[in-house]
N, C-alpha and C. Protein backbone atom coordinates (compact mmCIF):
# COMPACT_ATOMS: atom_id res chain seq x y z
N UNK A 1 122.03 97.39 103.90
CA UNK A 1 122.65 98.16 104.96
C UNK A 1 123.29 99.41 104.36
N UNK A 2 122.88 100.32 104.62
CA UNK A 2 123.44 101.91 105.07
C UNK A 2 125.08 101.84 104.46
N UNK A 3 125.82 102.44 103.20
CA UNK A 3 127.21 102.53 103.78
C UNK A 3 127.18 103.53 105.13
N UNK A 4 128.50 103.81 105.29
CA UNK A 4 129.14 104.90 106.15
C UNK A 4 128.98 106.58 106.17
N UNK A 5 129.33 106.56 104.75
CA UNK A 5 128.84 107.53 103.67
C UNK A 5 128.21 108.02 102.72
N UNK A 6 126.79 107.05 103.82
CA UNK A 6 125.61 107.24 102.97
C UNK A 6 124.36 108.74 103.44
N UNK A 7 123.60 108.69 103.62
CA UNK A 7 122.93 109.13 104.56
C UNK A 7 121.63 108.43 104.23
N UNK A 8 120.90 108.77 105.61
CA UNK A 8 119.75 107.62 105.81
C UNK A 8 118.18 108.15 106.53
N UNK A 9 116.95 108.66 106.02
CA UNK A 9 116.16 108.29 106.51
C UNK A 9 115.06 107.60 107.17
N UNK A 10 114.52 107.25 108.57
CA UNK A 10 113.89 106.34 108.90
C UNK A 10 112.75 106.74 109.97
N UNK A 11 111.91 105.83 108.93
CA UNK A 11 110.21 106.66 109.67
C UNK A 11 109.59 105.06 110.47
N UNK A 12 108.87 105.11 111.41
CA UNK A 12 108.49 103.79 111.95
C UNK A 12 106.54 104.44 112.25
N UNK A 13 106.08 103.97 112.15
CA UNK A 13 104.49 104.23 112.87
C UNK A 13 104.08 102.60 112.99
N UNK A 14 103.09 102.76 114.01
CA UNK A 14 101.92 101.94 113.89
C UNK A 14 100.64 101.91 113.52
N UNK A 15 100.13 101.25 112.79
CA UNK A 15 98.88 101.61 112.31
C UNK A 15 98.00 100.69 112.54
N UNK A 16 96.70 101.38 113.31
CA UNK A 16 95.12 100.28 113.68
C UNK A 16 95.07 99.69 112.67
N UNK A 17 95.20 98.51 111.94
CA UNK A 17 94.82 97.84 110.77
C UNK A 17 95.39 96.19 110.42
N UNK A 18 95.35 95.86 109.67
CA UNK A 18 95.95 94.47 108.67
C UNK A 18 96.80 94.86 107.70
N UNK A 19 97.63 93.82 107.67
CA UNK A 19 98.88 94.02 107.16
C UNK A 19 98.09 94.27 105.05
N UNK A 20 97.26 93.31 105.33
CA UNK A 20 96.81 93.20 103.94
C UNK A 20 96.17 94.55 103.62
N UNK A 21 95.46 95.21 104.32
CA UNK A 21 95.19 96.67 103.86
C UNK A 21 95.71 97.86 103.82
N UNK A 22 96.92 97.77 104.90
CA UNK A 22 97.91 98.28 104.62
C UNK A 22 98.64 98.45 103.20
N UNK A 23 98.81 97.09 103.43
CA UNK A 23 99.66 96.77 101.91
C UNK A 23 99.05 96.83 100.36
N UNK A 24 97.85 96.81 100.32
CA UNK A 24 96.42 97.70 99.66
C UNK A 24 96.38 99.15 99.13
N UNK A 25 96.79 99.41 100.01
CA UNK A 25 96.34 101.14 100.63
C UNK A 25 97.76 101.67 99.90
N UNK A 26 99.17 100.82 100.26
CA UNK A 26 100.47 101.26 99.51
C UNK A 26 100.77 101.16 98.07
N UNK A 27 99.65 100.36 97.66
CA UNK A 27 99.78 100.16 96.23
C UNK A 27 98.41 100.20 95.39
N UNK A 28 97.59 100.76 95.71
CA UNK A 28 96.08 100.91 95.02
C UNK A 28 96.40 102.55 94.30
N UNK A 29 96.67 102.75 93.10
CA UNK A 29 96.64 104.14 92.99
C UNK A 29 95.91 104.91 93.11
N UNK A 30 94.41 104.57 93.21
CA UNK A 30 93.48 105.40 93.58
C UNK A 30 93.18 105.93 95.07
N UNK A 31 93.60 104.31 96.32
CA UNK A 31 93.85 104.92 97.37
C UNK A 31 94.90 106.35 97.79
N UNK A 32 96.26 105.64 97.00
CA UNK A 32 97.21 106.65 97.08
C UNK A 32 97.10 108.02 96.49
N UNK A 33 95.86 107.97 95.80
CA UNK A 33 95.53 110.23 95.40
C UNK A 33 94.99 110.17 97.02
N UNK A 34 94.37 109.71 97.46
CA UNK A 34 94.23 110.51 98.75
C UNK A 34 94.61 110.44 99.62
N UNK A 35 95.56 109.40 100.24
CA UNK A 35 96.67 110.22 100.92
C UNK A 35 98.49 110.79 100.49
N UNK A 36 98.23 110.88 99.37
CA UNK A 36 99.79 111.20 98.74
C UNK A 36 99.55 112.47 97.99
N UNK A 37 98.58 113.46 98.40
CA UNK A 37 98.45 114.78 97.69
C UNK A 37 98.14 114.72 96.07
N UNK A 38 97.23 113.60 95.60
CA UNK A 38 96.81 113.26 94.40
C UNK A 38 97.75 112.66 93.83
N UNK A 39 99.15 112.47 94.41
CA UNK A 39 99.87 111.97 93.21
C UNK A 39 99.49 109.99 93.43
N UNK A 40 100.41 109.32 92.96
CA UNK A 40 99.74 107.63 92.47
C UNK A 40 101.23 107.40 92.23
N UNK A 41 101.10 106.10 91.81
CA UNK A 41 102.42 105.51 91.25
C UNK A 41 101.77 104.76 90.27
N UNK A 42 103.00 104.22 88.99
CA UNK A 42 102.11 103.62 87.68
C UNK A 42 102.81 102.43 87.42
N UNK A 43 102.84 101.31 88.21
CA UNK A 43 103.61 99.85 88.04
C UNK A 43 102.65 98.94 88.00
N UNK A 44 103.79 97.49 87.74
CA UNK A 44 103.11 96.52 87.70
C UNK A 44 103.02 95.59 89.10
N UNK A 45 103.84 96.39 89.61
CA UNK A 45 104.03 95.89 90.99
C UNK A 45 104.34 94.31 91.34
N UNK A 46 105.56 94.13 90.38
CA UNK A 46 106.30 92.64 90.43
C UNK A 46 107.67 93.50 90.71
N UNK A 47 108.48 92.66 90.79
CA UNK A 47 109.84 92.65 91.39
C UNK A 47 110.43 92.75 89.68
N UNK A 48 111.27 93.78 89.63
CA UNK A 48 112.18 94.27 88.16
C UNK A 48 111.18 95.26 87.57
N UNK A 49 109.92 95.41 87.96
CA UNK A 49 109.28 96.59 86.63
C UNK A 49 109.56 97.60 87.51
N UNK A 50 109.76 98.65 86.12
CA UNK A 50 109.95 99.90 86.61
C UNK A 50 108.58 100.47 86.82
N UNK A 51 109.11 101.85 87.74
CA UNK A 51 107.74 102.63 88.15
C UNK A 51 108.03 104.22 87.55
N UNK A 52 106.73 104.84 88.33
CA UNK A 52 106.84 106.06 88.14
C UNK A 52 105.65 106.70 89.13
N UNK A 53 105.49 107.97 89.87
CA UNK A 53 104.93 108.50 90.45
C UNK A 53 104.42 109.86 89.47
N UNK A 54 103.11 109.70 89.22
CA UNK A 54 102.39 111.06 89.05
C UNK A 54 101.92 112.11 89.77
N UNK A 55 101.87 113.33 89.68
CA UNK A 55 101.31 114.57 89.53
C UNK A 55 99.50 113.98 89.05
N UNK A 56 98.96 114.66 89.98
CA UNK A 56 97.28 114.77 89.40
C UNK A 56 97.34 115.72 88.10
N UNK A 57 98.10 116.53 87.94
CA UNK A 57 97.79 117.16 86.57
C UNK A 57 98.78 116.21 84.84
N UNK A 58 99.38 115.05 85.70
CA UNK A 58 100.03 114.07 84.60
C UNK A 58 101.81 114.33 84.97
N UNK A 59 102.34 115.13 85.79
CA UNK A 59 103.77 115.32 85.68
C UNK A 59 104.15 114.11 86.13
N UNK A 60 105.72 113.78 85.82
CA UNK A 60 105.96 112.47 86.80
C UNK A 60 106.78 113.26 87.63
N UNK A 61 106.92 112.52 88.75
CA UNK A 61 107.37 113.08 89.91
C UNK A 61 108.60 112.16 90.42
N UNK A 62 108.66 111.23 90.04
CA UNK A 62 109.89 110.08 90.69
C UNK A 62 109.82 109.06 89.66
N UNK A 63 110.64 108.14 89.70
CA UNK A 63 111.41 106.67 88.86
C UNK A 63 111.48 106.71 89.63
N UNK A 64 111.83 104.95 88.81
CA UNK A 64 112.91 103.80 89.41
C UNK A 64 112.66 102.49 88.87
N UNK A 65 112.69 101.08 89.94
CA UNK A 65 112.53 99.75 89.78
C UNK A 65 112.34 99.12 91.25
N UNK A 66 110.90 98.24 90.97
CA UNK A 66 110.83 97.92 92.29
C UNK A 66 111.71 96.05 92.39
N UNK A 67 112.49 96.48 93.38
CA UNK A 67 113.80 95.76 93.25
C UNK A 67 113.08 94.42 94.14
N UNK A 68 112.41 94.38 95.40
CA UNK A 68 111.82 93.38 96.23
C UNK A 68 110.09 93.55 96.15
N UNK A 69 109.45 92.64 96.01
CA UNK A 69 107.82 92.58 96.24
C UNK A 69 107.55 91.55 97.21
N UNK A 70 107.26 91.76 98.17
CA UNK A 70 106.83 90.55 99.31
C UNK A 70 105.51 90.69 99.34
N UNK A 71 104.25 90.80 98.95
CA UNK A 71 103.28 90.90 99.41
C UNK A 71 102.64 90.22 100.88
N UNK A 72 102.17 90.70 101.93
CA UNK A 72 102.15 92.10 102.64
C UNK A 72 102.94 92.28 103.51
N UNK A 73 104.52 92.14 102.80
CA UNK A 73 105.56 92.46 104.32
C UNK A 73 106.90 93.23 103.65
N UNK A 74 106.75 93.10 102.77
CA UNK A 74 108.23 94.24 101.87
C UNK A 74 108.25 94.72 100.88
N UNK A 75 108.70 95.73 101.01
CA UNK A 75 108.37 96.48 99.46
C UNK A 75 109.83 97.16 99.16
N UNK A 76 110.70 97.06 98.05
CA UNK A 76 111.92 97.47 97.73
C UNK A 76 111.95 98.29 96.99
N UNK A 77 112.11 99.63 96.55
CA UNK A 77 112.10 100.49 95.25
C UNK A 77 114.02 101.24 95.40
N UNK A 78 114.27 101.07 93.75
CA UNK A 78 115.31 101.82 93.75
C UNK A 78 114.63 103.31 93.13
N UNK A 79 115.09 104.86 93.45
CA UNK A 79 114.16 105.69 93.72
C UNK A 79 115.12 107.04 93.24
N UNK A 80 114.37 107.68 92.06
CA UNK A 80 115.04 108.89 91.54
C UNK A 80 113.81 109.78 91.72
N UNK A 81 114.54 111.20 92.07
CA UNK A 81 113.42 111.93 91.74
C UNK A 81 113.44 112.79 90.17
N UNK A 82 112.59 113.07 89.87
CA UNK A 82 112.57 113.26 88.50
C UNK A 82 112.31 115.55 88.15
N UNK A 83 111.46 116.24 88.89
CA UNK A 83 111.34 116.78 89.14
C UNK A 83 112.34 118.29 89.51
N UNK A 84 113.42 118.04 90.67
CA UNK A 84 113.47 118.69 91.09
C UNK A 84 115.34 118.47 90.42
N UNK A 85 116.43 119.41 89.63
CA UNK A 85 117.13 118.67 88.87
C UNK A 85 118.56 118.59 89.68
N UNK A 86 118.28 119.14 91.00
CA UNK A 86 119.58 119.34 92.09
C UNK A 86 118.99 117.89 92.67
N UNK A 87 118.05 117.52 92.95
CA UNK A 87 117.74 116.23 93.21
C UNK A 87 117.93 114.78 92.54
N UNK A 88 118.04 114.77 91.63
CA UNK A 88 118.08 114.23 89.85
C UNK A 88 119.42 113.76 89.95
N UNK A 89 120.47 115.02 90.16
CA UNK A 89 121.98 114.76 89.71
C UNK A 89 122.28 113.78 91.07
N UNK A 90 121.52 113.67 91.98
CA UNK A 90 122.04 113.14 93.30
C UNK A 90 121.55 111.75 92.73
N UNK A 91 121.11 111.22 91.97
CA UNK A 91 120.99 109.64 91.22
C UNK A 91 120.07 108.69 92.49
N UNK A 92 120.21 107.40 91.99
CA UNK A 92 119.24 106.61 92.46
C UNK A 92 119.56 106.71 94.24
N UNK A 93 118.21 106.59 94.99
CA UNK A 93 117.99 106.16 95.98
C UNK A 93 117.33 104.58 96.35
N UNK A 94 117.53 104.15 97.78
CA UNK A 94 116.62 103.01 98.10
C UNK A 94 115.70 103.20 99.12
N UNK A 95 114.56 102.63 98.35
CA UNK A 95 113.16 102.91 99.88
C UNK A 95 112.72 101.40 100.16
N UNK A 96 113.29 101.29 101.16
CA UNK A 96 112.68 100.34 102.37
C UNK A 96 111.48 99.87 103.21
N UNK A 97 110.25 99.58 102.44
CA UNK A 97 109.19 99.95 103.04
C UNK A 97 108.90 98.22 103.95
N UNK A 98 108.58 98.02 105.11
CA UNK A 98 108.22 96.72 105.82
C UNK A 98 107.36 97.13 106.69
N UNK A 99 106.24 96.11 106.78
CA UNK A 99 105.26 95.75 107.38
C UNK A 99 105.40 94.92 108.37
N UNK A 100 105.01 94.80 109.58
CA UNK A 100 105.23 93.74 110.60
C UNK A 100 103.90 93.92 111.83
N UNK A 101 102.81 92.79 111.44
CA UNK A 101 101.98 93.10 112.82
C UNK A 101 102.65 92.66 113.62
N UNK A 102 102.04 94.03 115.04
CA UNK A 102 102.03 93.50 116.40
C UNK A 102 100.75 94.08 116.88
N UNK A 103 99.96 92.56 117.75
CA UNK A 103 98.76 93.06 117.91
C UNK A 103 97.71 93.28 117.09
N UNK A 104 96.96 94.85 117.31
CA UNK A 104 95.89 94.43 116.47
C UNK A 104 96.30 95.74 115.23
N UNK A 105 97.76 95.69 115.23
CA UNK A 105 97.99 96.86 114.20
C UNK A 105 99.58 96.42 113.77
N UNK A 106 99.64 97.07 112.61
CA UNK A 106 100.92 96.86 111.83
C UNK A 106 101.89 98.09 111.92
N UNK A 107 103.17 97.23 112.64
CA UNK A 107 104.50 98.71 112.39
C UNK A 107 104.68 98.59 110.96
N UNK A 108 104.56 99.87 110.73
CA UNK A 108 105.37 100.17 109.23
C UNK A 108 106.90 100.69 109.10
N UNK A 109 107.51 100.49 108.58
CA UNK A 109 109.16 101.31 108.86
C UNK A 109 109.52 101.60 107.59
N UNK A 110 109.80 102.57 106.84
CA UNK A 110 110.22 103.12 106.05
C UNK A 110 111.80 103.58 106.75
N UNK A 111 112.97 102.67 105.39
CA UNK A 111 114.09 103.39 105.25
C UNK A 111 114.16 104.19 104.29
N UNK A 112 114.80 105.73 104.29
CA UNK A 112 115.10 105.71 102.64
C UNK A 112 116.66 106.15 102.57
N UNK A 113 117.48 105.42 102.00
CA UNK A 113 118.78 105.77 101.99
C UNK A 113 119.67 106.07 100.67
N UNK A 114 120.51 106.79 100.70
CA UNK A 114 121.37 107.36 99.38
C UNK A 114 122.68 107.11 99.96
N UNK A 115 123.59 106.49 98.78
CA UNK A 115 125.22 106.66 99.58
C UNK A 115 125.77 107.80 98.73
N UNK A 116 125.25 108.72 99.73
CA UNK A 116 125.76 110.08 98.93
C UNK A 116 125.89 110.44 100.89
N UNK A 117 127.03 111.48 101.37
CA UNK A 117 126.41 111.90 102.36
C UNK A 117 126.28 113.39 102.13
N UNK A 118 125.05 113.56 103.29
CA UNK A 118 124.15 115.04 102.69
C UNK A 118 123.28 115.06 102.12
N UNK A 119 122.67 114.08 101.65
CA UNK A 119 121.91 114.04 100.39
C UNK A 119 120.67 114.92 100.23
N UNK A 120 120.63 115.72 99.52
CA UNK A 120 119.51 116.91 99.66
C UNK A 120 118.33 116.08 99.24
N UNK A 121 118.25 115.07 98.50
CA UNK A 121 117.26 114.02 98.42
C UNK A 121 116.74 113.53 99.63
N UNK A 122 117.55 112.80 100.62
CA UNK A 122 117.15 111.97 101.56
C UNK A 122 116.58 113.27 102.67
N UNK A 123 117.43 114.56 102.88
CA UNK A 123 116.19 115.33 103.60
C UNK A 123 115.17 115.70 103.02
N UNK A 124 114.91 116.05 101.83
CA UNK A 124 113.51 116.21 101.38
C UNK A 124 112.74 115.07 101.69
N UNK A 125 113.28 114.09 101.24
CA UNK A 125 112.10 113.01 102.08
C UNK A 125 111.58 112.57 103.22
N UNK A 126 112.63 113.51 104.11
CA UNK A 126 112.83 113.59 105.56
C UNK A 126 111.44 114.42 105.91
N UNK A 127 111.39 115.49 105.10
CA UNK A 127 110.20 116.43 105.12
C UNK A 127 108.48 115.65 104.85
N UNK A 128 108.79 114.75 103.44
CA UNK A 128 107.82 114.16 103.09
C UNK A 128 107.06 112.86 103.70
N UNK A 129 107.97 111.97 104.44
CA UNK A 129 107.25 110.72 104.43
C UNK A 129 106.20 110.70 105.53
N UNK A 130 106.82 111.91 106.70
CA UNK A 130 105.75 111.90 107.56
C UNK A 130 104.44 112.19 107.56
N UNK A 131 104.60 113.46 106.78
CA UNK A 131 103.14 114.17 106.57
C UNK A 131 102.56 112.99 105.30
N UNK A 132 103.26 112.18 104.57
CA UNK A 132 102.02 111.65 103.56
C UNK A 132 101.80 110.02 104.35
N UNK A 133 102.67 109.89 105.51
CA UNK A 133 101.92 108.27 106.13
C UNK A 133 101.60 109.02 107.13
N UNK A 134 101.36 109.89 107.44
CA UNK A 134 100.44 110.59 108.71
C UNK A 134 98.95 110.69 108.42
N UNK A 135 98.71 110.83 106.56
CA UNK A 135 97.54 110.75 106.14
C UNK A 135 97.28 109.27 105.68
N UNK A 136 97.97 108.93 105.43
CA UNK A 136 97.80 107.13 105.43
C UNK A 136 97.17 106.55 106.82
N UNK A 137 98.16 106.73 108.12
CA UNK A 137 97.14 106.23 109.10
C UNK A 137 95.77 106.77 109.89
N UNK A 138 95.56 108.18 109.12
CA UNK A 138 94.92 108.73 109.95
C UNK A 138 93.33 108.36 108.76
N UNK A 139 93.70 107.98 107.64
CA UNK A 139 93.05 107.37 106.33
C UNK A 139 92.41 105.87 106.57
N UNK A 140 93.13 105.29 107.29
CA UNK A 140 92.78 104.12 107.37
C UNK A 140 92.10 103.85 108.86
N UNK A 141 92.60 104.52 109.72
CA UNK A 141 91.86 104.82 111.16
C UNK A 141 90.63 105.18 111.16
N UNK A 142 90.36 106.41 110.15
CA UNK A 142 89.16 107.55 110.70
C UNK A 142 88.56 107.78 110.07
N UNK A 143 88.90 107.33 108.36
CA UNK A 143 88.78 107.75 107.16
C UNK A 143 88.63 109.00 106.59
N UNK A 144 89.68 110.04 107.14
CA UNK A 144 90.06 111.30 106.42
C UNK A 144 91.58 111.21 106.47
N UNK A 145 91.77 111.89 105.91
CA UNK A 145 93.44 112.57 106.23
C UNK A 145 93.33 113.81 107.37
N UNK A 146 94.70 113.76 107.35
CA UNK A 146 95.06 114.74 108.62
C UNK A 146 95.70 116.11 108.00
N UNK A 147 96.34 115.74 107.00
CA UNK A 147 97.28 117.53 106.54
C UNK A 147 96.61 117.48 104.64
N UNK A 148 96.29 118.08 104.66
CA UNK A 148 96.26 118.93 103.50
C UNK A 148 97.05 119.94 102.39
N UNK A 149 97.48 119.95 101.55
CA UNK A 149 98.05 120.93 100.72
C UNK A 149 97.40 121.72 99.79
């Protein structure tokens, strides 16, 4: 839960699919170059290993530790960005990722929260999560993406 004086982003979609390909699609790094603008993540994808998000040309782009692994219904990461260094000093974040079918498709809900309030982190991601699970469902629907960079 959110402190008071935290701040908090939260994305919800539904997506035509299975929870299991969903949950595939969030952790296959090769799926994730094409809808995450080439970048990937480089874990072991158990609960305590740390991660890291690449750059297609090798930069890392984010840390952390993935704190919960539910396979195909939760995913916990504690979450730095690495990159950007006004982002950096704002220290660890948490991303909330859950899966839940209804029907013949799965809500996804992404929290991502910082107890910082303001957090120039949590709006940048405010910017990001849509456009890269907008190409996630439109990836798994139609098999293209929808936005480009």
């Amino acid at each position: 839960m959110a402190k008071e004086n935290a701040s908090a982003f939260t994305y919800v979609t539904f997506i035509r699919t299975t929870p299991e390909k969903l949950w595939n699609a969030l952790i296959d790094p090769e799926f994730q170059r094409q809808y995450w603008f080439g970048v990937h993540f480089e874990t072991e994808w158990k609960q305590g290993a740390s991660w890291k998000m690449i750059y297609a040309d090798g930069r890392i782009t984010d840390t952390g530790e993935v704190l919960e692994f539910e396979p195909p219904k939760k995913l916990v990461l504690r979450w730095r960005n690495e990159f950007r260094p006004e982002l950096r000093e704002e220290g660890y974040s948490r991303c909330t990722i859950d899966l839940e079918p209804v029907g013949n498709a799965v809500k996804l809900r992404i929290v991502h929260t910082m107890d910082k309030p303001e957090s120039q982190f949590v709006h940048a991601v405010s910017e990001g999560w849509p456009q890269i699970m907008s190409n996630l469902k439109s990836l798994l629907e139609t098999g293209e993406i929808c936005v480009k960079r």
